[in-house]
C-alpha atoms as a PDB file:
ATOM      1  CA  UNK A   1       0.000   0.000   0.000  1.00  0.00           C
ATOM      2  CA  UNK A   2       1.393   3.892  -0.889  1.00  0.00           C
ATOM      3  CA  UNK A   3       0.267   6.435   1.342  1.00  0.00           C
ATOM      4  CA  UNK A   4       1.432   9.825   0.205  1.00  0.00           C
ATOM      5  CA  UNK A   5       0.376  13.911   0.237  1.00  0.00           C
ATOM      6  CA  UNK A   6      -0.368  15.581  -3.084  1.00  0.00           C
ATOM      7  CA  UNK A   7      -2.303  19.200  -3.619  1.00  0.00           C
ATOM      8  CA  UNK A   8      -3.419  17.280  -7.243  1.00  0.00           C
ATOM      9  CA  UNK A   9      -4.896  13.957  -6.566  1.00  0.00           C
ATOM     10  CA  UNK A  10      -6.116  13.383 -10.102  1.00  0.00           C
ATOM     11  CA  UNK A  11      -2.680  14.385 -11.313  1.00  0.00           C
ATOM     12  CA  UNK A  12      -0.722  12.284  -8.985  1.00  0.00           C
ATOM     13  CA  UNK A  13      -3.533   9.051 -10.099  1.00  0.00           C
ATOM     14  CA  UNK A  14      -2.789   9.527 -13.550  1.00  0.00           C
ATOM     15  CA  UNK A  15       1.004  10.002 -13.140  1.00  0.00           C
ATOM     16  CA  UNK A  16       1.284   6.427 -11.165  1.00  0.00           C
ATOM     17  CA  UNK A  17      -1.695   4.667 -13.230  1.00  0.00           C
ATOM     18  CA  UNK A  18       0.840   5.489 -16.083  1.00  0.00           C
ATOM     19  CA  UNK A  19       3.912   4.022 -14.488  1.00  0.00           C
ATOM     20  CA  UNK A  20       5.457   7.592 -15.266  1.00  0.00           C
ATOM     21  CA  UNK A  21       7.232   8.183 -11.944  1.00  0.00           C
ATOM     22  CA  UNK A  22       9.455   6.080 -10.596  1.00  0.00           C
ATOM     23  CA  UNK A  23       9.599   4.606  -7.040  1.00  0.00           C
ATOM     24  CA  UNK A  24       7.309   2.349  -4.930  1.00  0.00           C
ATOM     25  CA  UNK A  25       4.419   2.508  -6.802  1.00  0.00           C
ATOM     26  CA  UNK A  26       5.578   1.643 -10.545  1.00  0.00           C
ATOM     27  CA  UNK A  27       8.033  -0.645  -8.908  1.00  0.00           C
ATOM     28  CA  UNK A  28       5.257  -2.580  -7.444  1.00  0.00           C
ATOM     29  CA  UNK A  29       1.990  -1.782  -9.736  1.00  0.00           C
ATOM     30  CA  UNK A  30       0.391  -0.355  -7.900  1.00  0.00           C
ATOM     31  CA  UNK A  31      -2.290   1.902  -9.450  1.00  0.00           C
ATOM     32  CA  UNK A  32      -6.069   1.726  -7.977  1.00  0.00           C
ATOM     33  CA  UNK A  33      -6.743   4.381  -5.510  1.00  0.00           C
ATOM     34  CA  UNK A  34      -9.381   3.223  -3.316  1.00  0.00           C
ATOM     35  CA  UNK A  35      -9.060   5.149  -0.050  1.00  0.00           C
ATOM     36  CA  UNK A  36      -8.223   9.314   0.369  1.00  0.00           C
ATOM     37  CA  UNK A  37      -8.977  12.183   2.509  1.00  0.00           C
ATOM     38  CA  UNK A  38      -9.464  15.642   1.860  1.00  0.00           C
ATOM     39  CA  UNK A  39      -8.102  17.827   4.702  1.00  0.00           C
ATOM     40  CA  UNK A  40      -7.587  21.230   5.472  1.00  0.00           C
ATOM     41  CA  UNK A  41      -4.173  22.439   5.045  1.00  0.00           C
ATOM     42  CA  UNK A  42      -0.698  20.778   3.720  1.00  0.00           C
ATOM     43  CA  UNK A  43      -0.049  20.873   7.471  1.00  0.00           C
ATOM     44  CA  UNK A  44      -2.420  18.675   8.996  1.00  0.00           C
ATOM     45  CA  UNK A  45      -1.797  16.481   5.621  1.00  0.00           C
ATOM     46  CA  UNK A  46       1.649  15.871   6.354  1.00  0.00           C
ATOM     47  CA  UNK A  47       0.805  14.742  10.266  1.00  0.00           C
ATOM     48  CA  UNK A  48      -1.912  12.524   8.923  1.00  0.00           C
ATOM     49  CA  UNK A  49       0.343  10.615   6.184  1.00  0.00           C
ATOM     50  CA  UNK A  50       2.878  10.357   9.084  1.00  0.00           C
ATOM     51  CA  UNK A  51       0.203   8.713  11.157  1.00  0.00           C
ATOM     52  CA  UNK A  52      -0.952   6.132   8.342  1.00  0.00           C
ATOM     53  CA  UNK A  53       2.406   5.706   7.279  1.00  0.00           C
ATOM     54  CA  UNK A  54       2.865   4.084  11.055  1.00  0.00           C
ATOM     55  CA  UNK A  55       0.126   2.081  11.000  1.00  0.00           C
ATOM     56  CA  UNK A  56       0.348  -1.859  10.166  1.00  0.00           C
ATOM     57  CA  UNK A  57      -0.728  -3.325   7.612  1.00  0.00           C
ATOM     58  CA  UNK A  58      -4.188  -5.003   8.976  1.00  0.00           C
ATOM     59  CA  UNK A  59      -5.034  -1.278  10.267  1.00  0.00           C
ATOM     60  CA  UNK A  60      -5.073   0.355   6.798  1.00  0.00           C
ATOM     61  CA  UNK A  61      -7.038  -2.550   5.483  1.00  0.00           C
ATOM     62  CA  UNK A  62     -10.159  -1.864   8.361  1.00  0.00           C
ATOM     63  CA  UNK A  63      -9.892   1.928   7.423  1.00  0.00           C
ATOM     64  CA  UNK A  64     -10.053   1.453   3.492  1.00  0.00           C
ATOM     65  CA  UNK A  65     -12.897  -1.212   3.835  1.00  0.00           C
ATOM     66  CA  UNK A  66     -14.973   0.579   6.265  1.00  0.00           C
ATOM     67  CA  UNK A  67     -14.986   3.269   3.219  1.00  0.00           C
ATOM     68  CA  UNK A  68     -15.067   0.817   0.463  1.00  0.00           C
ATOM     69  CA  UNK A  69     -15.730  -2.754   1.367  1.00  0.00           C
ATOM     70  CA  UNK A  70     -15.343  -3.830  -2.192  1.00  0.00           C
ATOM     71  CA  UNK A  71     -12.194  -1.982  -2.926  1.00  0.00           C
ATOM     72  CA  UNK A  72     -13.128  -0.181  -5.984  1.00  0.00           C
ATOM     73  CA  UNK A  73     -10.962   2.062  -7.752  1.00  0.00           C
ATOM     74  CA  UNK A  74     -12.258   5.601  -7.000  1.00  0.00           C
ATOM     75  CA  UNK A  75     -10.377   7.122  -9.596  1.00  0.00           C
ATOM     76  CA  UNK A  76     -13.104   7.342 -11.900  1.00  0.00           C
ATOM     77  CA  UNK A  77     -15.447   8.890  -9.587  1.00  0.00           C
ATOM     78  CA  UNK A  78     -12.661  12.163  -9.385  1.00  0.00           C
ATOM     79  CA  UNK A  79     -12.695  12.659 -12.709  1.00  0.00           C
ATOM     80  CA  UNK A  80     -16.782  11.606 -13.398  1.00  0.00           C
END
């Protein structure tokens, strides 16, 4: 799982969908987004990736499929 900060989700989707960045996620294919939250300010951003970024594996699971049991790719609902 990535867990990362942006100010252009879309953007950032398209850029890893397309494998055009290097790093964890074209390394490991990883292109469906299926959990985000909107927040405030790049401040309280940065603490909250910090805090998910600490968080185990089975954790992250419960939060994305509390949001979206069936894992869909919400991708297409940004740009819908």
């Amino acid at each position: 799982m990535y867990v990362g900060v942006t100010s252009d989700l879309t953007g950032r989707i398209y850029i890893h969908k397309n494998d055009l960045a290097d790093g964890f996620t074209n390394k490991y294919h990883i292109h469906n987004l299926v959990y985000f939250e909107v927040t405030e300010d790049v401040t309280s951003a940065i603490t909250r990736e910090k805090q998910l970024k600490k968080w185990n594996r089975a954790w992250k699971v419960a939060l994305i499929e509390k949001n979206n049991p069936e894992w869909r790719d919400l991708y297409c609902d940004l740009i819908n």
